[in-house]
N, C-alpha and C. Protein backbone atom coordinates (compact mmCIF):
# COMPACT_ATOMS: atom_id res chain seq x y z
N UNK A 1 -21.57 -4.99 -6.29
CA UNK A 1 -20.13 -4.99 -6.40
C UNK A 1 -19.56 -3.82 -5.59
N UNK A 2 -18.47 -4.32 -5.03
CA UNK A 2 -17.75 -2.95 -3.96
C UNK A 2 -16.87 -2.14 -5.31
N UNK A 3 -16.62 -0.78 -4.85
CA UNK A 3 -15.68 -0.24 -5.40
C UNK A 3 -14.62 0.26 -4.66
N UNK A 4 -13.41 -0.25 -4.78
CA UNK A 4 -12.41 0.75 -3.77
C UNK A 4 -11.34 1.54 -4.34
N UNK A 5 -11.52 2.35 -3.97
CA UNK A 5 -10.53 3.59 -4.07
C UNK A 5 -9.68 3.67 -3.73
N UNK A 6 -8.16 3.38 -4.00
CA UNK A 6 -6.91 2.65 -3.67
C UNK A 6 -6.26 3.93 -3.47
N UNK A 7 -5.36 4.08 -2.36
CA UNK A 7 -4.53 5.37 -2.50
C UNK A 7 -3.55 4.80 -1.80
N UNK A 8 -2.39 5.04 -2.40
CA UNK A 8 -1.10 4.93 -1.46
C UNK A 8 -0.54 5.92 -0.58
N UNK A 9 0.13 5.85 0.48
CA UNK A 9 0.23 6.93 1.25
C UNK A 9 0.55 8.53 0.83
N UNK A 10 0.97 9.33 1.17
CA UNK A 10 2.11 10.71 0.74
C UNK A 10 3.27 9.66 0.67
N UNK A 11 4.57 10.91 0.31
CA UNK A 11 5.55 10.25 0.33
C UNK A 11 6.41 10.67 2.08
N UNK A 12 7.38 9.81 1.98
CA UNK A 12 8.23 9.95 3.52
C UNK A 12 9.76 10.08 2.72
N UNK A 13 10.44 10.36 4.15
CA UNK A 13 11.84 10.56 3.37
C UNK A 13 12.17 9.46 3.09
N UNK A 14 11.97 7.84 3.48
CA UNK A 14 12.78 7.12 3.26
C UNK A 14 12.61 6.64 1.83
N UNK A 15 11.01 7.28 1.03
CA UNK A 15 10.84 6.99 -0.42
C UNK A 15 12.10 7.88 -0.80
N UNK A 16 12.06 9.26 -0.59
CA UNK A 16 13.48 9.71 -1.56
C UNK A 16 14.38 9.16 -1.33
N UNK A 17 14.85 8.80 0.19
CA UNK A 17 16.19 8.10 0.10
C UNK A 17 16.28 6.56 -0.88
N UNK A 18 15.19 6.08 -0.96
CA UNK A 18 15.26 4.94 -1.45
C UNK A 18 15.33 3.94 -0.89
N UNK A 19 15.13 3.80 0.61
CA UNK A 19 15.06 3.10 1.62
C UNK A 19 13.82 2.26 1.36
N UNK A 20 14.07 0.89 1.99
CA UNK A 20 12.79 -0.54 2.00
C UNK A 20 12.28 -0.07 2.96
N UNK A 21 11.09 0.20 3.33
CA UNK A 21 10.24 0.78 4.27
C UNK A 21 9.78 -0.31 5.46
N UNK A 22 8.80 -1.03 3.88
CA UNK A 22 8.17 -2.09 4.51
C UNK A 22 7.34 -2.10 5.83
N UNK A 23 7.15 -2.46 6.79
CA UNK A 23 6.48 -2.22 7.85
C UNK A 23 6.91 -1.55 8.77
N UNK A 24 8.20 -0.52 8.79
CA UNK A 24 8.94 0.39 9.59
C UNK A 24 8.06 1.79 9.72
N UNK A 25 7.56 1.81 10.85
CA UNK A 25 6.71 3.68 10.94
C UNK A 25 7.21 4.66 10.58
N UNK A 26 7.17 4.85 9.56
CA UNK A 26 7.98 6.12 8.77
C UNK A 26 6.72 7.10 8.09
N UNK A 27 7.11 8.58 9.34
CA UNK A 27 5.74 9.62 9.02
C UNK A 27 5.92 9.93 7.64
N UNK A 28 4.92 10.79 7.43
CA UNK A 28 5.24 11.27 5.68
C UNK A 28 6.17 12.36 5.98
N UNK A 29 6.42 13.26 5.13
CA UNK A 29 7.45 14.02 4.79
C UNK A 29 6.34 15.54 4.65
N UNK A 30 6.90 16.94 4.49
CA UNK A 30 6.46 17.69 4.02
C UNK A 30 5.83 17.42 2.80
N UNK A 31 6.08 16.61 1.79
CA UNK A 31 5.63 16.86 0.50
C UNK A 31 4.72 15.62 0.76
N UNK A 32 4.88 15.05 1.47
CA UNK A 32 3.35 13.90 1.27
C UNK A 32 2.62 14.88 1.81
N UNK A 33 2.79 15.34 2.77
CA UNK A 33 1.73 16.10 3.51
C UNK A 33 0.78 17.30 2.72
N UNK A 34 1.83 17.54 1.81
CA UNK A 34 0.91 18.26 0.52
C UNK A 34 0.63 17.63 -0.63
N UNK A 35 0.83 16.08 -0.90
CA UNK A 35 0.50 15.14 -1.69
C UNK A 35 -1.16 14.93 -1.26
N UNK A 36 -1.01 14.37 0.29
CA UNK A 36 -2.28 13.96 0.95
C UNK A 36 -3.71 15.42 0.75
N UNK A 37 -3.27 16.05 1.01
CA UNK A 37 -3.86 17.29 0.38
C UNK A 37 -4.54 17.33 -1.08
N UNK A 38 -3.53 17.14 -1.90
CA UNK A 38 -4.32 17.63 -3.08
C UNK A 38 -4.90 16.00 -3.77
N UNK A 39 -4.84 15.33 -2.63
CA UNK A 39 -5.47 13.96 -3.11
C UNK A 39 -7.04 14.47 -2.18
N UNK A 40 -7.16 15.18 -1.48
CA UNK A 40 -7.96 14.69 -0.33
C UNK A 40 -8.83 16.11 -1.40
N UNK A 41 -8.26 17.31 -1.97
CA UNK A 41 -8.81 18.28 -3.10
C UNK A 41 -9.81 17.10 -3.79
N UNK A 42 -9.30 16.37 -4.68
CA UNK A 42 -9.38 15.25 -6.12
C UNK A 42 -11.23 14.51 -5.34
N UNK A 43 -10.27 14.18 -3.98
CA UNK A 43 -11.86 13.17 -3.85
C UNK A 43 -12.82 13.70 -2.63
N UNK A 44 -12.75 15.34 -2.84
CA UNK A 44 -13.76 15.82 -2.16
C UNK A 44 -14.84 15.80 -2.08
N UNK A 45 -15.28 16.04 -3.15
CA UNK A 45 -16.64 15.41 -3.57
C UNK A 45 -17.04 13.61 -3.50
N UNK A 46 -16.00 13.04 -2.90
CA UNK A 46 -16.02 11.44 -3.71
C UNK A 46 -17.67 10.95 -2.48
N UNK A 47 -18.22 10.38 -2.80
CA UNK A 47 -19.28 9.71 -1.16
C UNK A 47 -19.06 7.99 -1.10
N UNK A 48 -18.09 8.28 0.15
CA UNK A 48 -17.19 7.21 1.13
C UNK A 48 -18.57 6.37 1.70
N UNK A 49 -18.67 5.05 1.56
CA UNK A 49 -19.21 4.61 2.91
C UNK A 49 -18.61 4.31 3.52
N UNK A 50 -16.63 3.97 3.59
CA UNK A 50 -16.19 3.56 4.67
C UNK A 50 -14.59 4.05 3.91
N UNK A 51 -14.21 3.93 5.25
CA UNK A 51 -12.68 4.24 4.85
C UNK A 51 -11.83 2.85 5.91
N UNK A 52 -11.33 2.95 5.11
CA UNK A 52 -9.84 1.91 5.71
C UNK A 52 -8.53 2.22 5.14
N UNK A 53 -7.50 2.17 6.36
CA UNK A 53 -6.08 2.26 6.30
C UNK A 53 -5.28 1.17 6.97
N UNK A 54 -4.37 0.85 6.46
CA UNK A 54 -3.01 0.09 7.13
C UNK A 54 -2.96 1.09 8.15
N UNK A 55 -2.71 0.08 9.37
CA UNK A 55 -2.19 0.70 10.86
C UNK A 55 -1.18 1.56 11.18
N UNK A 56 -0.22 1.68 9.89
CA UNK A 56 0.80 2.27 10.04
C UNK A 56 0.97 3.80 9.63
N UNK A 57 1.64 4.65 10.58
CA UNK A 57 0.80 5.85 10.32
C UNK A 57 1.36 7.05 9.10
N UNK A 58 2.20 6.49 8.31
CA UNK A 58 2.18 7.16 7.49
C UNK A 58 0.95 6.94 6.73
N UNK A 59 0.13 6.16 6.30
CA UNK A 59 -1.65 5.50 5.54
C UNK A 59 -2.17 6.11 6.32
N UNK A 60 -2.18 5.88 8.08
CA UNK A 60 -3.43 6.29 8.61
C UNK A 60 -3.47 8.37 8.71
N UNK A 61 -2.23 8.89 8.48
CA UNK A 61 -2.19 10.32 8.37
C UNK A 61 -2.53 10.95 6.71
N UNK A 62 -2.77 10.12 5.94
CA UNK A 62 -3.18 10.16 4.82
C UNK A 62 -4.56 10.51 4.47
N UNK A 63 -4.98 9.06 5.00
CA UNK A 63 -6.31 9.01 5.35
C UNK A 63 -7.21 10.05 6.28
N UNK A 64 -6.36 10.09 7.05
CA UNK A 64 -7.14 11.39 7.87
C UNK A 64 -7.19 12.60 7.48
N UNK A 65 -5.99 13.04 6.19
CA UNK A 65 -5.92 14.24 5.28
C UNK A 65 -7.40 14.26 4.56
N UNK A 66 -7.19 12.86 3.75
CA UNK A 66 -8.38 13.00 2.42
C UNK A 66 -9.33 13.13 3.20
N UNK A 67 -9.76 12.44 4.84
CA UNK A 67 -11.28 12.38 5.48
C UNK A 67 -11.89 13.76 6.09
N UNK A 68 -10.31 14.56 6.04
CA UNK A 68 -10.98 16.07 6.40
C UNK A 68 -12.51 16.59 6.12
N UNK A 69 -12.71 16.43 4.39
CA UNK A 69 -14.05 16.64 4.50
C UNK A 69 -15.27 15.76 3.67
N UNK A 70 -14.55 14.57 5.05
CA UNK A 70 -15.63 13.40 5.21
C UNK A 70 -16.13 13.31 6.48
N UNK A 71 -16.43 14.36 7.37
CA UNK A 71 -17.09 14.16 8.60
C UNK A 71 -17.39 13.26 9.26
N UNK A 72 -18.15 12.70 8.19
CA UNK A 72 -19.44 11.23 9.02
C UNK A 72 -18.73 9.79 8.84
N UNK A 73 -16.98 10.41 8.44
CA UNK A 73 -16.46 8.79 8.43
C UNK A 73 -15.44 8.42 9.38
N UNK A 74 -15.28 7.57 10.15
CA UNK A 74 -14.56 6.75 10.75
C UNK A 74 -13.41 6.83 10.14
N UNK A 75 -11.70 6.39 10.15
CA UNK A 75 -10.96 5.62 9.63
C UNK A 75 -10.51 4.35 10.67
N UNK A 76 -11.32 3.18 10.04
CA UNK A 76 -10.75 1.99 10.49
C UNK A 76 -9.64 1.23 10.20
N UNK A 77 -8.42 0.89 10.82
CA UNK A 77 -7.14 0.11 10.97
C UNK A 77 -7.09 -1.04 10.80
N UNK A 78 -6.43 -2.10 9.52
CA UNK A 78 -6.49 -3.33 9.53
C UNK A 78 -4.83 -3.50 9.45
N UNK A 79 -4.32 -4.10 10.00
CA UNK A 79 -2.70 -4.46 9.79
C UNK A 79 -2.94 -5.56 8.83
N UNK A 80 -3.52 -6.12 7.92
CA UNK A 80 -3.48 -6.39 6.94
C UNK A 80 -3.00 -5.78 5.65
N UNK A 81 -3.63 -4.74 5.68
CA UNK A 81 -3.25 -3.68 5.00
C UNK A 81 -1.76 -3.26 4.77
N UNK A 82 -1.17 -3.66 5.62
CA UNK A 82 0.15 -2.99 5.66
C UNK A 82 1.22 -3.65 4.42
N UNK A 83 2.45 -2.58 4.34
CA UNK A 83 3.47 -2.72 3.21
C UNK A 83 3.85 -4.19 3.48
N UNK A 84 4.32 -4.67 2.60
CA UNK A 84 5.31 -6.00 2.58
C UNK A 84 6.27 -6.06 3.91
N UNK A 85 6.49 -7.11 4.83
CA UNK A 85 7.15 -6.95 5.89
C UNK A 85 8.78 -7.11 4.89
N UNK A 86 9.50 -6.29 4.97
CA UNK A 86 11.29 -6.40 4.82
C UNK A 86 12.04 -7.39 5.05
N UNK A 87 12.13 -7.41 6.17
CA UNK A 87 13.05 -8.31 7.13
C UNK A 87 14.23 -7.18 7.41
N UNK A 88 14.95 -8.03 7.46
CA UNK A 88 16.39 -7.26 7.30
C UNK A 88 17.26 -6.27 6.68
N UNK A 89 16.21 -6.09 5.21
CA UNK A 89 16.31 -5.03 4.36
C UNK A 89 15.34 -3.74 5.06
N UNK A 90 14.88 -3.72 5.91
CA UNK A 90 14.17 -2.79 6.07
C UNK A 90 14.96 -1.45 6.39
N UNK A 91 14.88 -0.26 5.82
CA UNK A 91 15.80 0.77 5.96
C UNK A 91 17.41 1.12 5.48
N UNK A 92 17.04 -0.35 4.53
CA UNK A 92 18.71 -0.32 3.50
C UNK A 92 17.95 0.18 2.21
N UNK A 93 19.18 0.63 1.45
CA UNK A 93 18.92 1.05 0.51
C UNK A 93 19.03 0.10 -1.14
N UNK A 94 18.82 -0.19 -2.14
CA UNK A 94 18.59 -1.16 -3.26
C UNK A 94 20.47 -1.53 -3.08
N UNK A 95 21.30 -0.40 -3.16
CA UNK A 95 22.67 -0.24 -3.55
C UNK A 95 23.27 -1.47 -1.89
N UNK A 96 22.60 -0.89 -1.15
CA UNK A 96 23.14 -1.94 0.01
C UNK A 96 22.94 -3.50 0.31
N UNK A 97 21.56 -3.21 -0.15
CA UNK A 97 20.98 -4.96 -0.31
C UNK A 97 21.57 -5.85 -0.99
N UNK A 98 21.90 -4.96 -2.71
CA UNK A 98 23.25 -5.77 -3.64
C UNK A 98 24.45 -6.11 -3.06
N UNK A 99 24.81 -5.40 -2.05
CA UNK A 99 26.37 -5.51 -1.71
C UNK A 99 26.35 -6.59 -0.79
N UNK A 100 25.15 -6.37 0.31
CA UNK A 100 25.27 -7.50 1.38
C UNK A 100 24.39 -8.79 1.00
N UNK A 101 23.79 -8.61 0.36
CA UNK A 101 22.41 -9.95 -0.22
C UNK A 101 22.54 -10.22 -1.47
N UNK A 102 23.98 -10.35 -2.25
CA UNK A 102 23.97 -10.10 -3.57
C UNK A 102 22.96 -11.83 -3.98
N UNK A 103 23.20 -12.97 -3.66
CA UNK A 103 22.35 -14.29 -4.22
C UNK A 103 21.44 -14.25 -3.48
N UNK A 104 20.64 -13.64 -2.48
CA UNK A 104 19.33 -13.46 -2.36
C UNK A 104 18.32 -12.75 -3.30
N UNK A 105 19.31 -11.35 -3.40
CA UNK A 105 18.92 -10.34 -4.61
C UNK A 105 18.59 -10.35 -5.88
N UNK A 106 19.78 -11.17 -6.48
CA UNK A 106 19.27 -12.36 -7.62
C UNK A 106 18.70 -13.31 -8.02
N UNK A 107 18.31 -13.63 -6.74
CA UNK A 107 16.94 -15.35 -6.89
C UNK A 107 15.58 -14.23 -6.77
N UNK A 108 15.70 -13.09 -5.71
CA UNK A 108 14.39 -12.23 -5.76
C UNK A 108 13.80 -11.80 -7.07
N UNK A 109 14.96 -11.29 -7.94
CA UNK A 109 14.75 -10.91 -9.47
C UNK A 109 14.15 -12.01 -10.17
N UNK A 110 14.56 -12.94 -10.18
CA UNK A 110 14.81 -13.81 -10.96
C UNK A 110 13.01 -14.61 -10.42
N UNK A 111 12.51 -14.83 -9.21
CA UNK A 111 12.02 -15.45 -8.15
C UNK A 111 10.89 -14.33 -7.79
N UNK A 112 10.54 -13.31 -7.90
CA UNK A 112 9.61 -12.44 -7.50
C UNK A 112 8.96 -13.12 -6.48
N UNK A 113 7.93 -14.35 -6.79
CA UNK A 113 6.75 -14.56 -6.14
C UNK A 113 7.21 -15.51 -4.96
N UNK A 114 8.23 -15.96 -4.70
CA UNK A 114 8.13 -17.13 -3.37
C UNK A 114 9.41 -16.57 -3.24
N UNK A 115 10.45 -15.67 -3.32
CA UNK A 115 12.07 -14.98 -2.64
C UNK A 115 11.66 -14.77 -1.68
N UNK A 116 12.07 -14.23 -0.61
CA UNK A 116 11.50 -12.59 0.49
C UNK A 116 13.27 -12.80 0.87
N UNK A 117 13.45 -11.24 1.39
CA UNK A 117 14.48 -10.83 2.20
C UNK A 117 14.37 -12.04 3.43
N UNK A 118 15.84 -11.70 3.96
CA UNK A 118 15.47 -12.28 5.37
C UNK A 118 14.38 -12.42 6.40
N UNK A 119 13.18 -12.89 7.02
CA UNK A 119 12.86 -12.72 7.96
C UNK A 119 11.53 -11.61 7.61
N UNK A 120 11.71 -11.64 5.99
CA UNK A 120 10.52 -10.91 5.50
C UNK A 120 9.71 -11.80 4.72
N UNK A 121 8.81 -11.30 3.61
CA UNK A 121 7.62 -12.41 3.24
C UNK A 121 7.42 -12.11 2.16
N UNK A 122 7.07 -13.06 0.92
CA UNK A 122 6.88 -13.40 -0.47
C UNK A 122 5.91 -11.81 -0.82
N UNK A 123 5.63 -11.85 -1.75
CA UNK A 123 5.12 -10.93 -2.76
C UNK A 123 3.40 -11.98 -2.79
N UNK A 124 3.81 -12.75 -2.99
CA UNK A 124 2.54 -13.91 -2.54
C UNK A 124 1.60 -14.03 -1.22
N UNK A 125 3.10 -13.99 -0.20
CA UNK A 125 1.76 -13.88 1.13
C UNK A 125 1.19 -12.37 1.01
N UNK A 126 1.50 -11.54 0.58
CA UNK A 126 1.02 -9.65 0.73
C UNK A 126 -0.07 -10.15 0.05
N UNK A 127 -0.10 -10.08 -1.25
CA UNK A 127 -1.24 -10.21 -2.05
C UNK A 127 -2.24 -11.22 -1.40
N UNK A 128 -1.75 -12.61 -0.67
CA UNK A 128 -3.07 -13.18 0.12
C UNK A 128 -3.22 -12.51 0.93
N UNK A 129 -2.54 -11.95 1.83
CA UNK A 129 -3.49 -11.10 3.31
C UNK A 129 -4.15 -9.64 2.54
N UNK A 130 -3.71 -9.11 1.84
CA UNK A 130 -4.26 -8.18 1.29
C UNK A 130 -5.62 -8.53 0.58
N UNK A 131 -5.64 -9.24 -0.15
CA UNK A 131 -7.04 -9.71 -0.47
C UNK A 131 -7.83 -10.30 0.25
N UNK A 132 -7.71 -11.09 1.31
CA UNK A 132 -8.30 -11.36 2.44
C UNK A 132 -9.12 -9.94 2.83
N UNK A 133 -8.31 -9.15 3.11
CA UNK A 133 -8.75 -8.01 3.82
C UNK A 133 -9.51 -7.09 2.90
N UNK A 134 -9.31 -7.43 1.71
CA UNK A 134 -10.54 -6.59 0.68
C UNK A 134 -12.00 -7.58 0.67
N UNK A 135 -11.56 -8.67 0.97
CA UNK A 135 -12.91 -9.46 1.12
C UNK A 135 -13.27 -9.32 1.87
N UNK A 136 -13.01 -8.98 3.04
CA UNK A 136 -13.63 -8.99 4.17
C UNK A 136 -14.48 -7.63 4.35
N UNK A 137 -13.96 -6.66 3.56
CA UNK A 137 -14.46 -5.51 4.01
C UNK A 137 -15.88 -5.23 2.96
N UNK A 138 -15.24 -6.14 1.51
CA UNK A 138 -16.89 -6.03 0.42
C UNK A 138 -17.61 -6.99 1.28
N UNK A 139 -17.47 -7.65 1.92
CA UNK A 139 -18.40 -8.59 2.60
C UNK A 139 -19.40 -7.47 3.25
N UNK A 140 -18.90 -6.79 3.99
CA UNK A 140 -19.61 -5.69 4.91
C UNK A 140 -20.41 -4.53 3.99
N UNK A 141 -19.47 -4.18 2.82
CA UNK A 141 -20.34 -3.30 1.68
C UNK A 141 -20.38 -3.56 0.50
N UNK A 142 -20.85 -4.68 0.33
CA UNK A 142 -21.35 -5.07 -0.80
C UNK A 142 -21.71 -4.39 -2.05
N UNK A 143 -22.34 -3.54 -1.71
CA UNK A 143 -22.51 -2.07 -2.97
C UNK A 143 -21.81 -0.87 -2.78
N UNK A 144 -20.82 -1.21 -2.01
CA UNK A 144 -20.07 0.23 -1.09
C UNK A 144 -19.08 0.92 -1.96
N UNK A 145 -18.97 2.45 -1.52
CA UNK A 145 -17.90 2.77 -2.26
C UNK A 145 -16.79 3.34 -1.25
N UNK A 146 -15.52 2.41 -0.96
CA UNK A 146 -14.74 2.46 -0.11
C UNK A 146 -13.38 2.67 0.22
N UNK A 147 -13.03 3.77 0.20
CA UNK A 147 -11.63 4.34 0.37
C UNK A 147 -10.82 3.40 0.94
N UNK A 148 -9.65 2.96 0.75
CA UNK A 148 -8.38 2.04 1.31
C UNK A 148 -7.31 3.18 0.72
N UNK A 149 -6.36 3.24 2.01
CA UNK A 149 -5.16 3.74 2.44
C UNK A 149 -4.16 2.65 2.50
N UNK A 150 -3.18 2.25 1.38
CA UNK A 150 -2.40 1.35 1.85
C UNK A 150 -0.57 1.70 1.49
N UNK A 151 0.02 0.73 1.01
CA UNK A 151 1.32 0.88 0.43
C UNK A 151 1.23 0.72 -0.62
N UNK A 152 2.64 0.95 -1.87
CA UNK A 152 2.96 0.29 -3.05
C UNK A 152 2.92 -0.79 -2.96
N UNK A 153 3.32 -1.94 -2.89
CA UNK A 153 3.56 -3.02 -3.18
C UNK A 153 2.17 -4.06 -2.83
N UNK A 154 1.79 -3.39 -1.88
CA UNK A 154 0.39 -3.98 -1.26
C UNK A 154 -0.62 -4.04 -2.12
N UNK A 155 -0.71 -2.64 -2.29
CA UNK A 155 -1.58 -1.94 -3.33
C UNK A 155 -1.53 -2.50 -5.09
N UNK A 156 -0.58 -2.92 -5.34
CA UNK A 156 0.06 -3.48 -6.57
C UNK A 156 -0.47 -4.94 -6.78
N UNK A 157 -0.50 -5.20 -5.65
CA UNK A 157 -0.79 -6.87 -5.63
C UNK A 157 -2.28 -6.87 -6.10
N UNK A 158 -3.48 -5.83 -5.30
CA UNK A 158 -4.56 -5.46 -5.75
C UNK A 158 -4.96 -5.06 -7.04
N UNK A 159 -3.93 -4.53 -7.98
CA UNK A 159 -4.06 -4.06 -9.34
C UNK A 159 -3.55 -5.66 -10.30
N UNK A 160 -2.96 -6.15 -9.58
CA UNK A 160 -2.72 -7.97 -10.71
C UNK A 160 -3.85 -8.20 -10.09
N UNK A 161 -4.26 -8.79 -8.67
CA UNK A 161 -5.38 -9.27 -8.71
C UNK A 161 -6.94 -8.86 -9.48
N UNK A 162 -6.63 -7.95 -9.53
CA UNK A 162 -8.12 -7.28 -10.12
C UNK A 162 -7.67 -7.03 -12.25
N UNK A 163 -6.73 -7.40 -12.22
CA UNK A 163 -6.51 -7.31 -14.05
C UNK A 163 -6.41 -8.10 -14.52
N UNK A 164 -5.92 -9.48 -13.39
CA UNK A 164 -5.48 -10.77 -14.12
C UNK A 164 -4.19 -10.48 -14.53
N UNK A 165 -3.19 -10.14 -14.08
CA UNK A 165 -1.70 -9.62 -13.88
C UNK A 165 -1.11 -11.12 -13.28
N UNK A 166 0.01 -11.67 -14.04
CA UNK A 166 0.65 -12.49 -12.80
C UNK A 166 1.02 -11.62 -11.39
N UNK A 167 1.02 -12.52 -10.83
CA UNK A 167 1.59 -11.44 -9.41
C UNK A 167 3.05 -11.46 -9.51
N UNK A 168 4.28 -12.39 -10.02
CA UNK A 168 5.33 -11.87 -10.20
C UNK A 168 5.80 -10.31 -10.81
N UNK A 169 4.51 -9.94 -11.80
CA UNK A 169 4.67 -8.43 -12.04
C UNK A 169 4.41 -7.39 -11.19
N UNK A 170 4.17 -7.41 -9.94
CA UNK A 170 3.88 -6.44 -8.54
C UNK A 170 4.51 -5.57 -8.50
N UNK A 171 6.28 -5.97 -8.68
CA UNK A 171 7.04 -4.96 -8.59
C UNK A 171 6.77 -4.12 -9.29
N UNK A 172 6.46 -4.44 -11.09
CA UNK A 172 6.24 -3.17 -11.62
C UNK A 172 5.20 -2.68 -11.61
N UNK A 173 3.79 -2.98 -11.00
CA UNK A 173 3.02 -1.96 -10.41
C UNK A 173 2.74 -1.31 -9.94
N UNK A 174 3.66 -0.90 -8.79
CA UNK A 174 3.43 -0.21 -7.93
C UNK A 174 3.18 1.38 -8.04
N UNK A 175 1.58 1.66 -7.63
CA UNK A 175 1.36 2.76 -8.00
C UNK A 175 2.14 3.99 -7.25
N UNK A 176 2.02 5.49 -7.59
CA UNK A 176 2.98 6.51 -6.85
C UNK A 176 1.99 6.95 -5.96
N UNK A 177 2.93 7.88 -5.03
CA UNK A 177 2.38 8.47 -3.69
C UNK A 177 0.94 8.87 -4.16
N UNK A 178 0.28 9.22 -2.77
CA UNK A 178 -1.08 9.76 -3.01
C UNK A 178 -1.89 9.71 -4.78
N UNK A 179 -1.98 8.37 -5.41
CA UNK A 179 -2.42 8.65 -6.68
C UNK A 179 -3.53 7.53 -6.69
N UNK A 180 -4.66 8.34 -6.66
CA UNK A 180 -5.62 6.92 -6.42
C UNK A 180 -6.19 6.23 -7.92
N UNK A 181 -6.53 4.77 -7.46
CA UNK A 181 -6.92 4.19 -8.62
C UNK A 181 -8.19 3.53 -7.95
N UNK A 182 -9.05 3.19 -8.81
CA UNK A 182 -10.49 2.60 -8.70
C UNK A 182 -10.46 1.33 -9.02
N UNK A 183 -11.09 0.80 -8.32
CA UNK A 183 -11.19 -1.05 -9.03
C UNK A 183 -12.41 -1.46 -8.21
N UNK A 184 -13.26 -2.54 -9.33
CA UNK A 184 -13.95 -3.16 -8.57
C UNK A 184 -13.21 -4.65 -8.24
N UNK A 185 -14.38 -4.54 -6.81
CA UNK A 185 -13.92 -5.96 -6.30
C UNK A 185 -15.01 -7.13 -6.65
């Protein structure tokens, strides 16, 4: 059985602002940067056979924090990995989305698993490409114990999948910055 070690990025400003991120390159912030730190303290001791991050470089500067002292590891890039694509919400804030998307906003609530923003994608397709991409990688380490760098929401989909969670509950999973959780796959 694989084990992976789930970490969501540091935080960036657009988490304080409250901004939809989603697949927008948004670096971390000073305080992720000392989030990523005292995550990368926590699993110093941890022994990685592999690391993986979402392409996007607030994950992949994460990852390269905690791998400081992992020498002998790689960090490999899957855009699978990555946050929920937005659409059009990307870089609005919850208060703006209501004002301009108010009956999208309300079928999303109401609709979790098949809504998406404009031009963005279900809570359903994340959780399939995301698990795709955890299979693919226990395929390769089968007994492995393997660091993943991803997003909230991504990452969330991985905690219903692995609890037996409907996936309409995603939203409220979503774990916080740099806070890793363990699961087998």
């Amino acid at each position: 059985m694989t084990r992976f070690c789930l970490v969501r990025h540091g935080q960036t400003d657009w988490n304080l602002e409250g901004r939809y991120q989603g697949q927008s390159d948004i670096p971390l912030n000073s305080t992720g940067i000392k989030q990523a730190r005292l995550i990368a303290e926590i699993l110093r001791d941890e022994k990685f056979d592999a690391v993986y991050s979402s392409d996007l470089s607030r994950a992949i500067r994460t990852a390269e924090i905690i791998t400081e002292h992992h020498d002998h590891l790689k960090i490999n890039t899957d855009p699978r990995l990555r946050e929920v694509r937005q659409g059009e919400w990307e870089g609005l804030t919850r208060d703006i989305i209501r004002d301009r998307y108010p009956k999208i906003w309300e079928a999303l609530i109401e609709n979790p698993v098949s809504v998406c923003p404009p031009g963005g994608e279900t809570v359903l397709e994340v959780q399939s490409r995301v698990n795709a991409a955890l299979n693919d990688i226990s395929a390769l380490y089968p007994d492995g114990n393997i660091l993943v760098v991803s997003h909230g929401l991504a990452l969330a989909t991985v905690i219903c999948s692995v609890n037996g969670f409907p996936i309409g509950l995603a939203y409220q999973k979503v774990p916080e910055n740099a806070d890793p959780i363990w699961v087998p796959w």
